[in-house]
N, C-alpha and C. Protein backbone atom coordinates (compact mmCIF):
# COMPACT_ATOMS: atom_id res chain seq x y z
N UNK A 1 8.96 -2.73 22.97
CA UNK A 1 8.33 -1.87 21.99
C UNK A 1 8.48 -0.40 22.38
N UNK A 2 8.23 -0.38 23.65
CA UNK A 2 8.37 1.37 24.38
C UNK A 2 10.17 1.78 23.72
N UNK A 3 10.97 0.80 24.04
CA UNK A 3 12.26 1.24 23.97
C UNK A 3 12.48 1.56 22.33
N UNK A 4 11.97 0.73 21.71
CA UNK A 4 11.64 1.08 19.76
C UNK A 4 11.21 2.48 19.85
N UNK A 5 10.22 2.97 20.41
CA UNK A 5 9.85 4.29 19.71
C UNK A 5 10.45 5.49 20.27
N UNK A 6 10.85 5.20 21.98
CA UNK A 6 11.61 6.09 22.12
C UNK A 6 12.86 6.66 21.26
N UNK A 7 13.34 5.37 21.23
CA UNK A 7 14.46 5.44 20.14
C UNK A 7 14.09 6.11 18.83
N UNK A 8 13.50 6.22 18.79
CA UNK A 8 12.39 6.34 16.77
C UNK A 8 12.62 8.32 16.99
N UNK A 9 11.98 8.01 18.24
CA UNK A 9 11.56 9.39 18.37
C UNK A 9 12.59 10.42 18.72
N UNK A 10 13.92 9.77 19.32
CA UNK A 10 15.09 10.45 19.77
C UNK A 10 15.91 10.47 18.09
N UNK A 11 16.15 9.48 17.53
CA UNK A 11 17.18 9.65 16.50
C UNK A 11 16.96 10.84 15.18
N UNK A 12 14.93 10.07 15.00
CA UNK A 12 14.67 10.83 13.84
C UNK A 12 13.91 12.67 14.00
N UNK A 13 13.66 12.92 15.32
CA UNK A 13 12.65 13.84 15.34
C UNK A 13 13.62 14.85 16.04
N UNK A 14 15.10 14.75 16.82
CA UNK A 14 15.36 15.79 17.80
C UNK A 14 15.73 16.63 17.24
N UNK A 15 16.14 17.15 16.63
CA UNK A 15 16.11 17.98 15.43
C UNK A 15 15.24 18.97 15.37
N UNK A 16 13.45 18.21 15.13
CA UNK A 16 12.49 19.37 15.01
C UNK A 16 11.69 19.51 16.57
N UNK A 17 12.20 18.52 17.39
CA UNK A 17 11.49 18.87 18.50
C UNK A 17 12.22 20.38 19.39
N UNK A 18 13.07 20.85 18.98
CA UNK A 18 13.39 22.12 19.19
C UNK A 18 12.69 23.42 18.60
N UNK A 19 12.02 23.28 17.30
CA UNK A 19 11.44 24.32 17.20
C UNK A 19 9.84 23.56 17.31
N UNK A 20 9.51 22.88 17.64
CA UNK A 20 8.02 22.25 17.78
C UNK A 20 8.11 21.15 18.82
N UNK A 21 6.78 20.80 19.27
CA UNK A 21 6.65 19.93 20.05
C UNK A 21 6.46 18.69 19.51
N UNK A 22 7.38 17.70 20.13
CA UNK A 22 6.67 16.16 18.98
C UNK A 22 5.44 15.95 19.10
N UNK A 23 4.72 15.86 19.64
CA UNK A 23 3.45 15.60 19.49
C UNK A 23 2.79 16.34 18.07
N UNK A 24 2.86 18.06 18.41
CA UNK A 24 2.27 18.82 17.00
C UNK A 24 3.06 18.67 15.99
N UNK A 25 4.17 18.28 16.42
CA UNK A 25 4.71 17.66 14.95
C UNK A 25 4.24 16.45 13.96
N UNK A 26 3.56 15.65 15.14
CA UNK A 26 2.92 14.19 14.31
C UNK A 26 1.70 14.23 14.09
N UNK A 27 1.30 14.98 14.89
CA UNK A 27 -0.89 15.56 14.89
C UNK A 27 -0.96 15.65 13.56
N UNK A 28 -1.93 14.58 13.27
CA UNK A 28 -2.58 14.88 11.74
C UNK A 28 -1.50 14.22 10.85
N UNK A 29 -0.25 13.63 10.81
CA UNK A 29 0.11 12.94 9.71
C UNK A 29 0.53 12.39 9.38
N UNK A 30 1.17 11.62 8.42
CA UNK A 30 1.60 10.10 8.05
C UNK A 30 2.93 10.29 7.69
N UNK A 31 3.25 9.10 8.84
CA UNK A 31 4.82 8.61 8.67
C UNK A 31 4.79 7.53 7.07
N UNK A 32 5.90 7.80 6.80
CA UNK A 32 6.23 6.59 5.30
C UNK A 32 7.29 5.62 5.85
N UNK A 33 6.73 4.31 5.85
CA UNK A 33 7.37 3.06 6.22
C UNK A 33 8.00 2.61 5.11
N UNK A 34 9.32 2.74 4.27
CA UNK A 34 9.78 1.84 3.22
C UNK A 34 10.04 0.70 3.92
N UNK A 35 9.43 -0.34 2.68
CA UNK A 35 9.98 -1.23 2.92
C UNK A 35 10.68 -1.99 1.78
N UNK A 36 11.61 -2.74 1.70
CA UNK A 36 12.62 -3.19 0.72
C UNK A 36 12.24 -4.68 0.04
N UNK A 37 11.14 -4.88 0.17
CA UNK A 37 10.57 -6.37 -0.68
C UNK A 37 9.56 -6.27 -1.24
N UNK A 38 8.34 -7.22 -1.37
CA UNK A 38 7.16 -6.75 -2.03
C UNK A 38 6.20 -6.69 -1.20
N UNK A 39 5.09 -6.77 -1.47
CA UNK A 39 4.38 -6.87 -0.92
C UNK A 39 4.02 -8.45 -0.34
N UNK A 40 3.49 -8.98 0.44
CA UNK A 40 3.07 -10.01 0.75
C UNK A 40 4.05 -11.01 1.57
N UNK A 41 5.20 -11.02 1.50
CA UNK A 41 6.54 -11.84 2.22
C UNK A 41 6.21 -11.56 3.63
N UNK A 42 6.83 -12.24 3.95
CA UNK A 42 7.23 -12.36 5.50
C UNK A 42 7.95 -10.59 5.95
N UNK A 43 8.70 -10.11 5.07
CA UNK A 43 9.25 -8.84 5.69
C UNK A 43 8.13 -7.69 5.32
N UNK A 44 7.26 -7.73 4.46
CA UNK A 44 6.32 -7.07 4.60
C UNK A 44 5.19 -6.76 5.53
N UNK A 45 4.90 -8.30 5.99
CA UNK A 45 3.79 -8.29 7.31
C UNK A 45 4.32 -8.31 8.45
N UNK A 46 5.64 -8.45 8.74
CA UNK A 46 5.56 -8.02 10.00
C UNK A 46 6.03 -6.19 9.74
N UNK A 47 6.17 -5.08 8.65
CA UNK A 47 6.38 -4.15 8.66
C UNK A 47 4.77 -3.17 8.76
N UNK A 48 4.02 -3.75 8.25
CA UNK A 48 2.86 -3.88 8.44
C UNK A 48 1.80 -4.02 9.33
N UNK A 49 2.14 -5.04 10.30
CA UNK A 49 2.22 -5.45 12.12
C UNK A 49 2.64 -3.67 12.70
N UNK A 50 3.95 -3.67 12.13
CA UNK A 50 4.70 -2.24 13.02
C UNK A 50 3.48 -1.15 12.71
N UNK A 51 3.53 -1.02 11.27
CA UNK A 51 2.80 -0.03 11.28
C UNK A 51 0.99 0.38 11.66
N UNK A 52 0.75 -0.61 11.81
CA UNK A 52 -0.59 -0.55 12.84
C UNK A 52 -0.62 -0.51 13.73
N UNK A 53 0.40 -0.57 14.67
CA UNK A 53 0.38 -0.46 16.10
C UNK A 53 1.35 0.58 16.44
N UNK A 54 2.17 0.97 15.42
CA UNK A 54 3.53 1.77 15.99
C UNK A 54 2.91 3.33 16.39
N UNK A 55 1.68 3.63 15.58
CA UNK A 55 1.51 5.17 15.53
C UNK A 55 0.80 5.66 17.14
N UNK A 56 -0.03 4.40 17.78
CA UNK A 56 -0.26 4.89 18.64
C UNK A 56 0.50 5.22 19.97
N UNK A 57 1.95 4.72 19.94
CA UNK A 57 3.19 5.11 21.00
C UNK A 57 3.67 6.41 20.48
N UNK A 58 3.42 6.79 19.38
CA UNK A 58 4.01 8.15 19.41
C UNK A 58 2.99 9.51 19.46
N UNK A 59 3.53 10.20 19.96
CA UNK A 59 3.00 11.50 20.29
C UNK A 59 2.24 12.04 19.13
N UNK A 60 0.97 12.39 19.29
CA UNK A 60 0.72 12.80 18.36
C UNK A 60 -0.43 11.57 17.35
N UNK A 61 -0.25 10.35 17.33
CA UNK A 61 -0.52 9.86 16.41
C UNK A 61 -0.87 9.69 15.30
N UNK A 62 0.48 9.52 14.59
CA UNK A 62 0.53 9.85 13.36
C UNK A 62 -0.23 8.73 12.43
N UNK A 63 -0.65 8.33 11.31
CA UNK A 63 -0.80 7.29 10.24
C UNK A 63 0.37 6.58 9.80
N UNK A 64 0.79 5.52 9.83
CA UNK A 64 1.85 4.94 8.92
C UNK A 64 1.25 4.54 7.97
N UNK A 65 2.01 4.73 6.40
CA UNK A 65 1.98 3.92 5.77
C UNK A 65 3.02 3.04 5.18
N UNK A 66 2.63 2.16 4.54
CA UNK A 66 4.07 1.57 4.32
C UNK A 66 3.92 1.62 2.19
N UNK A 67 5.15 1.63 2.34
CA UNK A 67 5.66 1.78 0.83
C UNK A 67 6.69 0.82 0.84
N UNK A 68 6.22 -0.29 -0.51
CA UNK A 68 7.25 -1.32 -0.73
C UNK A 68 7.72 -0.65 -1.54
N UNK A 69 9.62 -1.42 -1.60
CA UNK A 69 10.23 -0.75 -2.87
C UNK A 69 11.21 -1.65 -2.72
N UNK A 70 10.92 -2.93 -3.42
CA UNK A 70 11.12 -4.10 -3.46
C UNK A 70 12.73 -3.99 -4.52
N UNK A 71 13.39 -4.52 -4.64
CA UNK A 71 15.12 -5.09 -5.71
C UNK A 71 15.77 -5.22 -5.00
N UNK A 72 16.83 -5.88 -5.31
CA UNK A 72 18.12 -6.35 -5.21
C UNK A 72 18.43 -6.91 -3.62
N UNK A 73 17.30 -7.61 -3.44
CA UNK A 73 17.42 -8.02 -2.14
C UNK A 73 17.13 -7.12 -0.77
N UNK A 74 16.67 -5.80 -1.13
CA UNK A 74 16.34 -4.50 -0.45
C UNK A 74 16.80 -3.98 -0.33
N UNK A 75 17.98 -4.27 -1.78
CA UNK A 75 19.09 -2.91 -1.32
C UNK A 75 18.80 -1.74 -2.18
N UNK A 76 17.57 -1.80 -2.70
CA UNK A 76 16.92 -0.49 -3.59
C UNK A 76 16.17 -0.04 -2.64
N UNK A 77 15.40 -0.25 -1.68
CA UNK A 77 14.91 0.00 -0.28
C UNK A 77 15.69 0.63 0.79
N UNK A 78 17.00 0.47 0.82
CA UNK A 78 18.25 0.31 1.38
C UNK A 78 18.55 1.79 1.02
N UNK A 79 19.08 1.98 -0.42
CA UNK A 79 19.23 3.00 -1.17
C UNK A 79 18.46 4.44 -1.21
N UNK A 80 16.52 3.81 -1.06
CA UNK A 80 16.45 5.26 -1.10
C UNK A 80 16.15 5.45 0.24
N UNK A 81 15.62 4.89 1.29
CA UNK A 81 15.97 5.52 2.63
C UNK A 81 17.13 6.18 3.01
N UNK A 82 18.27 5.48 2.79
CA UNK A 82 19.20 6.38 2.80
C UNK A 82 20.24 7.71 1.93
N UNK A 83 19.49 7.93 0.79
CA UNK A 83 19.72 9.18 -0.26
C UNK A 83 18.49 9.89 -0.59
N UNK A 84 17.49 9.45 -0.49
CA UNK A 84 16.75 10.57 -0.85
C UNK A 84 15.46 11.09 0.14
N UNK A 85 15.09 9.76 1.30
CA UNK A 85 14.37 10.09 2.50
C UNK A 85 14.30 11.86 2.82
N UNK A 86 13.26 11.91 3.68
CA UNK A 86 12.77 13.54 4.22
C UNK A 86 13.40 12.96 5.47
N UNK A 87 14.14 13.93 5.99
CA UNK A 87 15.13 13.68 7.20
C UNK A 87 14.65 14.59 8.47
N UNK A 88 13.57 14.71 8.51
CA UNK A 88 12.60 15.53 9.51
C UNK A 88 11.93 13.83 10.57
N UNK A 89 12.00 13.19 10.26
CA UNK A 89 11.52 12.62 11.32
C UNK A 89 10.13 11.66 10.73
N UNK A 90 9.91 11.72 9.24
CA UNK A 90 8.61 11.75 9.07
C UNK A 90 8.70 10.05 8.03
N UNK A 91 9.93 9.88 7.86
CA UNK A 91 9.99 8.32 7.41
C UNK A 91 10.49 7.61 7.91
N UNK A 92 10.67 6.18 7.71
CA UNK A 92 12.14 5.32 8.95
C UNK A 92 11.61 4.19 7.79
N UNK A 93 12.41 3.10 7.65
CA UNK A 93 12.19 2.07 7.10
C UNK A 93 12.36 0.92 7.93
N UNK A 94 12.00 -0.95 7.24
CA UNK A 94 11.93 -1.81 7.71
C UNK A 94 13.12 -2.58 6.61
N UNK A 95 14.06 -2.85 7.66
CA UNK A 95 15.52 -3.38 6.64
C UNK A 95 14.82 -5.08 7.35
N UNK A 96 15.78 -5.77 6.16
CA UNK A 96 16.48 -7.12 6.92
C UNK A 96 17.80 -6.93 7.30
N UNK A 97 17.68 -7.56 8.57
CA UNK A 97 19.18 -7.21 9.31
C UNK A 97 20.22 -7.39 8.47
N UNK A 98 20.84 -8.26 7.29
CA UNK A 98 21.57 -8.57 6.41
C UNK A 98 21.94 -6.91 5.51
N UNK A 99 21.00 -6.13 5.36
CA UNK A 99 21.63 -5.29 4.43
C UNK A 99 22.48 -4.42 4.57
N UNK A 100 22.72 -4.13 5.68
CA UNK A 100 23.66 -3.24 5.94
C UNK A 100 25.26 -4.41 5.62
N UNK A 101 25.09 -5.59 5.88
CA UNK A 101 26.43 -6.22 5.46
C UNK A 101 26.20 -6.58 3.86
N UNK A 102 25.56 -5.91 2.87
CA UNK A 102 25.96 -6.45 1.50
C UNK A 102 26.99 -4.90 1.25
N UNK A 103 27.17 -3.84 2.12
CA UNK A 103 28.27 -2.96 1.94
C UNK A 103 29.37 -3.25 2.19
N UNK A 104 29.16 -3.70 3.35
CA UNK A 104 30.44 -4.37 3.86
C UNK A 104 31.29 -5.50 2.95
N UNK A 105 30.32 -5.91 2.52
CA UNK A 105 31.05 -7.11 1.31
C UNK A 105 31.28 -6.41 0.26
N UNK A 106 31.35 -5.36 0.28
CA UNK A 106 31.08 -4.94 -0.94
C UNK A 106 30.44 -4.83 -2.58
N UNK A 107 29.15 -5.05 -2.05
CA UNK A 107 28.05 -5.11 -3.12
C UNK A 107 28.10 -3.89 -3.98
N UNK A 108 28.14 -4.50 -5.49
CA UNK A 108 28.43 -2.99 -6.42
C UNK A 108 27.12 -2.19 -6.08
N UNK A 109 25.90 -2.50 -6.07
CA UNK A 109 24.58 -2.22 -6.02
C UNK A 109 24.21 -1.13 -4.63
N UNK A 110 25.25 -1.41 -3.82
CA UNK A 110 24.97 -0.42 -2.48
C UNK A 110 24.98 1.03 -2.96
N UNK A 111 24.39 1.77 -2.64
CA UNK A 111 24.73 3.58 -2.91
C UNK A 111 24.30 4.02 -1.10
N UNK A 112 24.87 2.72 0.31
CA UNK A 112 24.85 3.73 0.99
C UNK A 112 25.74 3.50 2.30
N UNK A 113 26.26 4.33 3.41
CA UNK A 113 27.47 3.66 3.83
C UNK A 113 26.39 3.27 5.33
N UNK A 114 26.71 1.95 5.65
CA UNK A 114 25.47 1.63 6.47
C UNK A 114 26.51 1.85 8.04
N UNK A 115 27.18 2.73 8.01
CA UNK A 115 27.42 3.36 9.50
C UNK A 115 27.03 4.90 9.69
N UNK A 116 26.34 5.54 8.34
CA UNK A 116 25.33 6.48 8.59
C UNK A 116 24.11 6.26 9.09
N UNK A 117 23.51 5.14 8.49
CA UNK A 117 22.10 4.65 9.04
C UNK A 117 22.22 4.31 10.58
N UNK A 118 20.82 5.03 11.20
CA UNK A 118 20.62 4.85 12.44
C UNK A 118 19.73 3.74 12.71
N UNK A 119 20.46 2.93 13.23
CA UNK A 119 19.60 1.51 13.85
C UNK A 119 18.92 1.89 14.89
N UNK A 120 17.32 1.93 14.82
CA UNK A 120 16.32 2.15 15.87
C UNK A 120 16.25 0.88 16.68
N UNK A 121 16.10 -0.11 16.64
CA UNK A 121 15.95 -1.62 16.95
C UNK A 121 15.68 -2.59 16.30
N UNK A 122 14.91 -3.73 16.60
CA UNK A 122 14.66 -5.02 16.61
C UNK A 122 13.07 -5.61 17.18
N UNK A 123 12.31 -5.92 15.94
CA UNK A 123 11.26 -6.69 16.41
C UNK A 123 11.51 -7.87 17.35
N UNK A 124 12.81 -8.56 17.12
CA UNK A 124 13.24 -9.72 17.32
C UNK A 124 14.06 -9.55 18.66
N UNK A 125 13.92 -10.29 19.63
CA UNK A 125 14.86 -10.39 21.07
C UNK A 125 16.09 -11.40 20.48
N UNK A 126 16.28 -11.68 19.21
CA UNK A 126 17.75 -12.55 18.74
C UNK A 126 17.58 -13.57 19.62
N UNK A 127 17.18 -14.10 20.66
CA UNK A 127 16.68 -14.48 21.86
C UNK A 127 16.66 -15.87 21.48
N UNK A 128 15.69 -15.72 21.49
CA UNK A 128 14.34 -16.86 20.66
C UNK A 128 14.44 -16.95 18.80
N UNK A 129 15.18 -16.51 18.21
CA UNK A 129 14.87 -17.15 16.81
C UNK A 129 16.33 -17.89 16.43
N UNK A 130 15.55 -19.17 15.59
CA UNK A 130 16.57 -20.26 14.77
C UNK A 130 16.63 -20.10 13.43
N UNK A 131 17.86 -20.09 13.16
CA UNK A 131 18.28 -20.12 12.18
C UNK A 131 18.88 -21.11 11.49
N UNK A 132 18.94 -21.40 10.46
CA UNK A 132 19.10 -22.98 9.99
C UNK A 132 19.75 -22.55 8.50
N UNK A 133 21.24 -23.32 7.76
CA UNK A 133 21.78 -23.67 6.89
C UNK A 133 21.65 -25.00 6.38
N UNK A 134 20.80 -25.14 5.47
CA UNK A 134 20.12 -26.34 5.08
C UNK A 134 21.59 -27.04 3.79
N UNK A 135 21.92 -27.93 3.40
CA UNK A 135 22.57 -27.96 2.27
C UNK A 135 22.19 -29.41 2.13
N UNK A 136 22.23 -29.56 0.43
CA UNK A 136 22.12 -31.31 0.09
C UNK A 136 22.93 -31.98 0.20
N UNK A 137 23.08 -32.81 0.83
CA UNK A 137 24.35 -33.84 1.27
C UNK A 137 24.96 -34.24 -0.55
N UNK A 138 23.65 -34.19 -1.32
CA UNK A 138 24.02 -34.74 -3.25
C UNK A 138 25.57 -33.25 -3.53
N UNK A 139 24.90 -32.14 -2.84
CA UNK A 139 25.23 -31.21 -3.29
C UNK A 139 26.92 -30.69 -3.63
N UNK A 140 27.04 -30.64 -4.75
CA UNK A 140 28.16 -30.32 -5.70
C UNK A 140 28.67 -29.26 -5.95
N UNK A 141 29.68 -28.67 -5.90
CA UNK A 141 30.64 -27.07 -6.51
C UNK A 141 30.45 -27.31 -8.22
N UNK A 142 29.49 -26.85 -8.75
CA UNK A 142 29.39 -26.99 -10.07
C UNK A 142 31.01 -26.80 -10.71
N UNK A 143 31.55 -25.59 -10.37
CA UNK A 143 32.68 -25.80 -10.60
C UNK A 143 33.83 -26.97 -10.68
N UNK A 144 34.09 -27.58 -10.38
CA UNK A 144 34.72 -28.63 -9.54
C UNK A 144 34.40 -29.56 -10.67
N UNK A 145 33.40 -29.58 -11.13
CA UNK A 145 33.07 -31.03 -12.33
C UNK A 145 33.91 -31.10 -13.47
């Protein structure tokens, strides 16, 4: 978690920590957490998790809040973190690891090139989680009929 915010704090803030100190930069105010689903899912509560605990590792302690902005699988989440975000240090979002590859596939819906976006980290140690491709053995290429 220490290595998350350092990171948080090196990518998005070095910038203004030259004319201010991070700390008085965060005294008194609220970071905006997008997040790319709705409310209530699984990628919401653990963004939610972050943001109750994230403010007190940073200098300053700021408020998070989080802002869903739920479509296209989060790639409208995706979208405005990366075009229209305040680039001072004062938002960061909660992706699913997948979105940066619906560019790569070339999804018409992307508006962003995901080797601009700065990857802060990972709740997840990749470590420890399973992943599973379920399919029906019945299961048919509709096509094909």
């Amino acid at each position: 978690m220490h290595r998350l915010v350092f990171a948080f704090l090196f990518a998005l803030v070095a910038p203004c920590a030259s004319a201010q100190g991070v700390e008085q930069f965060y005294k008194g105010r609220t970071i905006k957490l997008t997040v790319g689903s709705s409310a209530g899912g699984g990628t919401d509560v653990m963004a939610r998790l972050l943001a109750r605990h994230m403010g007190r590792f940073i200098p300053g302690n700021p408020a998070i809040a989080v802002q869903n902005v739920p479509g296209a699988g989060g790639i409208v989440g995706a979208n405005r973190i990366a075009n229209t975000a305040e680039r001072d240090g004062s938002e960061f979002a909660y992706m699913e690891r997948a979105i940066p590859q619906f560019a790569l596939m070339g999804d018409s819906n992307v508006r962003f090139d995901p080797l601009a976006l700065t990857w802060i980290g990972s709740l997840s140690s990749y470590r420890d989680d399973a992943f599973m491709l379920l399919v029906n053995s019945a299961h048919r290429d509709r096509k094909s009929t």
